[in-house]
N, C-alpha and C. Protein backbone atom coordinates (compact mmCIF):
# COMPACT_ATOMS: atom_id res chain seq x y z
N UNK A 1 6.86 3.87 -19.89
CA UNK A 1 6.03 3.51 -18.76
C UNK A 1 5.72 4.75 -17.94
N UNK A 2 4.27 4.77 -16.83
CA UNK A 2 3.90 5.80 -16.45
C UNK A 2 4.44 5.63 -15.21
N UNK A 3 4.90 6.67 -14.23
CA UNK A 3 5.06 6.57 -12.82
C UNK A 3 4.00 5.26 -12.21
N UNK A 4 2.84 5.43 -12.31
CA UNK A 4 2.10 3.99 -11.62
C UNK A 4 2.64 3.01 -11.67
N UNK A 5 2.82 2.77 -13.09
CA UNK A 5 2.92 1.75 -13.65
C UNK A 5 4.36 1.03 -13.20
N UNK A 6 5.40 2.35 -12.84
CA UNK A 6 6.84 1.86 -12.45
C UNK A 6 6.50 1.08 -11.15
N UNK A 7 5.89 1.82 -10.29
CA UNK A 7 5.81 1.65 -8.91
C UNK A 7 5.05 0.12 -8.49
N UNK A 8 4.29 -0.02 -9.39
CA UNK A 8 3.55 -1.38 -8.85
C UNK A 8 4.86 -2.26 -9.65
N UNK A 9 5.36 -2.21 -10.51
CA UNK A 9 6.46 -3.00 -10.84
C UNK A 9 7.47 -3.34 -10.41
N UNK A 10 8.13 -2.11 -9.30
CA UNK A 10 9.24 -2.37 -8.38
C UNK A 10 8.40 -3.12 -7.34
N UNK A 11 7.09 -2.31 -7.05
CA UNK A 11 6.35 -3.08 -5.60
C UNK A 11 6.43 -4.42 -5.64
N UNK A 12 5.59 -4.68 -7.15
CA UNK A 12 5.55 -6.39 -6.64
C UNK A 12 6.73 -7.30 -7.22
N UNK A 13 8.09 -6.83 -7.58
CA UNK A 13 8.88 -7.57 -7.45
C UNK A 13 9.47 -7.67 -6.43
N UNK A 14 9.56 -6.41 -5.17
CA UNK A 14 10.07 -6.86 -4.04
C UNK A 14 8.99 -7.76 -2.94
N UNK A 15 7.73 -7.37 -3.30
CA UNK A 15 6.93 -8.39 -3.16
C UNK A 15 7.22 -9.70 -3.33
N UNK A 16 7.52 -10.24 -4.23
CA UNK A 16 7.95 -12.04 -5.09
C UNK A 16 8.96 -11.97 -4.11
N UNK A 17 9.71 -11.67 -3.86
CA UNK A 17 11.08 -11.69 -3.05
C UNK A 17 11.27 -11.80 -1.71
N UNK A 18 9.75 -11.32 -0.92
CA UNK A 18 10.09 -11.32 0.46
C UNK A 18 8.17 -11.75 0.47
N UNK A 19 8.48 -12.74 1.35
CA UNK A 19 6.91 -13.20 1.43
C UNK A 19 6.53 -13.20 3.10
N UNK A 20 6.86 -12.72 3.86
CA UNK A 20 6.83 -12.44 5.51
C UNK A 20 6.09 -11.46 5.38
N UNK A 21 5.40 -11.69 6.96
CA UNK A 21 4.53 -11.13 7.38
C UNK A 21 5.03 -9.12 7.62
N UNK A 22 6.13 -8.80 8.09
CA UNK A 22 7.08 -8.17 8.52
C UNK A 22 7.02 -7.04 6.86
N UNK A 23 7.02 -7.94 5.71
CA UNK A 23 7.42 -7.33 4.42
C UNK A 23 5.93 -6.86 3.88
N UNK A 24 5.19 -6.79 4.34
CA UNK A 24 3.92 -6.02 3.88
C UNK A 24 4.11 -4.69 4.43
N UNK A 25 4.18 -4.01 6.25
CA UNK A 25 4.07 -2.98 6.68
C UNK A 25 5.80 -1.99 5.47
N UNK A 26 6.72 -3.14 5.76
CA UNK A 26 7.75 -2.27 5.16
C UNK A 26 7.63 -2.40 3.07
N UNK A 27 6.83 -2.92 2.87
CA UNK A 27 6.76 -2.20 1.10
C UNK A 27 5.73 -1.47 1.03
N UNK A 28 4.86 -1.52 2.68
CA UNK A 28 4.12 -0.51 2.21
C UNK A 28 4.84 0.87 2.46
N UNK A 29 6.42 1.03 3.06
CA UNK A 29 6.66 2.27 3.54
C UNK A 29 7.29 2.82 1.87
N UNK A 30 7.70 1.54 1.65
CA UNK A 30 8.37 1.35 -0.04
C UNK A 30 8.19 2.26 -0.70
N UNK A 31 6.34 1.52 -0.56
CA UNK A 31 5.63 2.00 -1.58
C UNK A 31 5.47 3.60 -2.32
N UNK A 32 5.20 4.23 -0.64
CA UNK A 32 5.15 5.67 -0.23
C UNK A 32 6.49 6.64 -0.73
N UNK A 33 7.59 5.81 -0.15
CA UNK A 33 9.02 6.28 -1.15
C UNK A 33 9.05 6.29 -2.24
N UNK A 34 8.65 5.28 -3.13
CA UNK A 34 8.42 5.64 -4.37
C UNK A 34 7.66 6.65 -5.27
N UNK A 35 6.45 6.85 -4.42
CA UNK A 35 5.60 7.94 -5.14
C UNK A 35 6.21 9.36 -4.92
N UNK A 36 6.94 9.66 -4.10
CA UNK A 36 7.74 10.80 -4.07
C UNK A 36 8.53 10.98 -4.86
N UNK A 37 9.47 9.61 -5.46
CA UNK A 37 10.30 9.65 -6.52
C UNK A 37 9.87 10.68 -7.64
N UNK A 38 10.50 11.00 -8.75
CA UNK A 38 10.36 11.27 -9.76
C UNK A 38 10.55 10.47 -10.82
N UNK A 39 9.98 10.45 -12.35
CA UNK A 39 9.79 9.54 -13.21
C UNK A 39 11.13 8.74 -13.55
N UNK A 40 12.12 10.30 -13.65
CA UNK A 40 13.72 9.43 -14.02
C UNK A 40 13.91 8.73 -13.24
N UNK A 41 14.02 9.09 -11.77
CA UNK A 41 14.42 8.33 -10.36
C UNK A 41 13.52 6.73 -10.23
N UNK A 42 12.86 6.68 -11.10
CA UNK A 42 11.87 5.36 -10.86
C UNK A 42 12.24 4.11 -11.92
N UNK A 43 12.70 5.14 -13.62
CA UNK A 43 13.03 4.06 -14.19
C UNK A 43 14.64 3.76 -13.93
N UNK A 44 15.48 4.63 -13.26
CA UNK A 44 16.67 3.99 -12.76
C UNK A 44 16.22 3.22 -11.96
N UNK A 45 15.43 3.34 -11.11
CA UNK A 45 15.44 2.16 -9.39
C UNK A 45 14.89 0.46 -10.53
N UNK A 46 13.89 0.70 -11.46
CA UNK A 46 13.26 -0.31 -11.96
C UNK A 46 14.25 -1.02 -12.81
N UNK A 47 15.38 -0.35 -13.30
CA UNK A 47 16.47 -0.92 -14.08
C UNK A 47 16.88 -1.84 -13.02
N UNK A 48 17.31 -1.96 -12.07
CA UNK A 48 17.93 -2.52 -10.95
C UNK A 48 17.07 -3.76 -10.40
N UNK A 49 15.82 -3.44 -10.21
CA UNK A 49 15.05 -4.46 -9.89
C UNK A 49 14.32 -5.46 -11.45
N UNK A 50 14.36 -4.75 -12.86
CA UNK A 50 14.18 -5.82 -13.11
C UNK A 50 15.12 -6.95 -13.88
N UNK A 51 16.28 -6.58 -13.64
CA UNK A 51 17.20 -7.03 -13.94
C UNK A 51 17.74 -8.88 -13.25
C-alpha cells in the first residue's frame, strides 16, 4: 500500500468509530499527523487500527 492509501485507511476507520461533531476538527488534526509519518510508521499505526 501507498502512503495515501494508508492514511485514508486509518482516517476513515477512526472516522466509523467516532461520529461527533467534535471528531471531524480532531481527525482532521489526525489527518495532518499522519502525512508527516513515514511509510514504515503508517503501516505499523494501520496494523493497530485494522485489527
Amino acid at each position: 500500500m501507498d502512503k495515501d492509501h494508508l492514511i485514508e485507511l486509518i482516517s476513515n476507520s477512526l472516522l466509523y468509530e467516532s461520529k461527533n461533531s467534535d471528531s471531524n476538527k480532531n481527525l482532521s488534526d489526525f489527518k495532518n499527523y499522519l502525512e508527516r509519518l513515514n511509510l514504515d510508521q503508517l503501516r505499523t499505526m494501520s496494523k493497530e487500527f485494522i485489527l
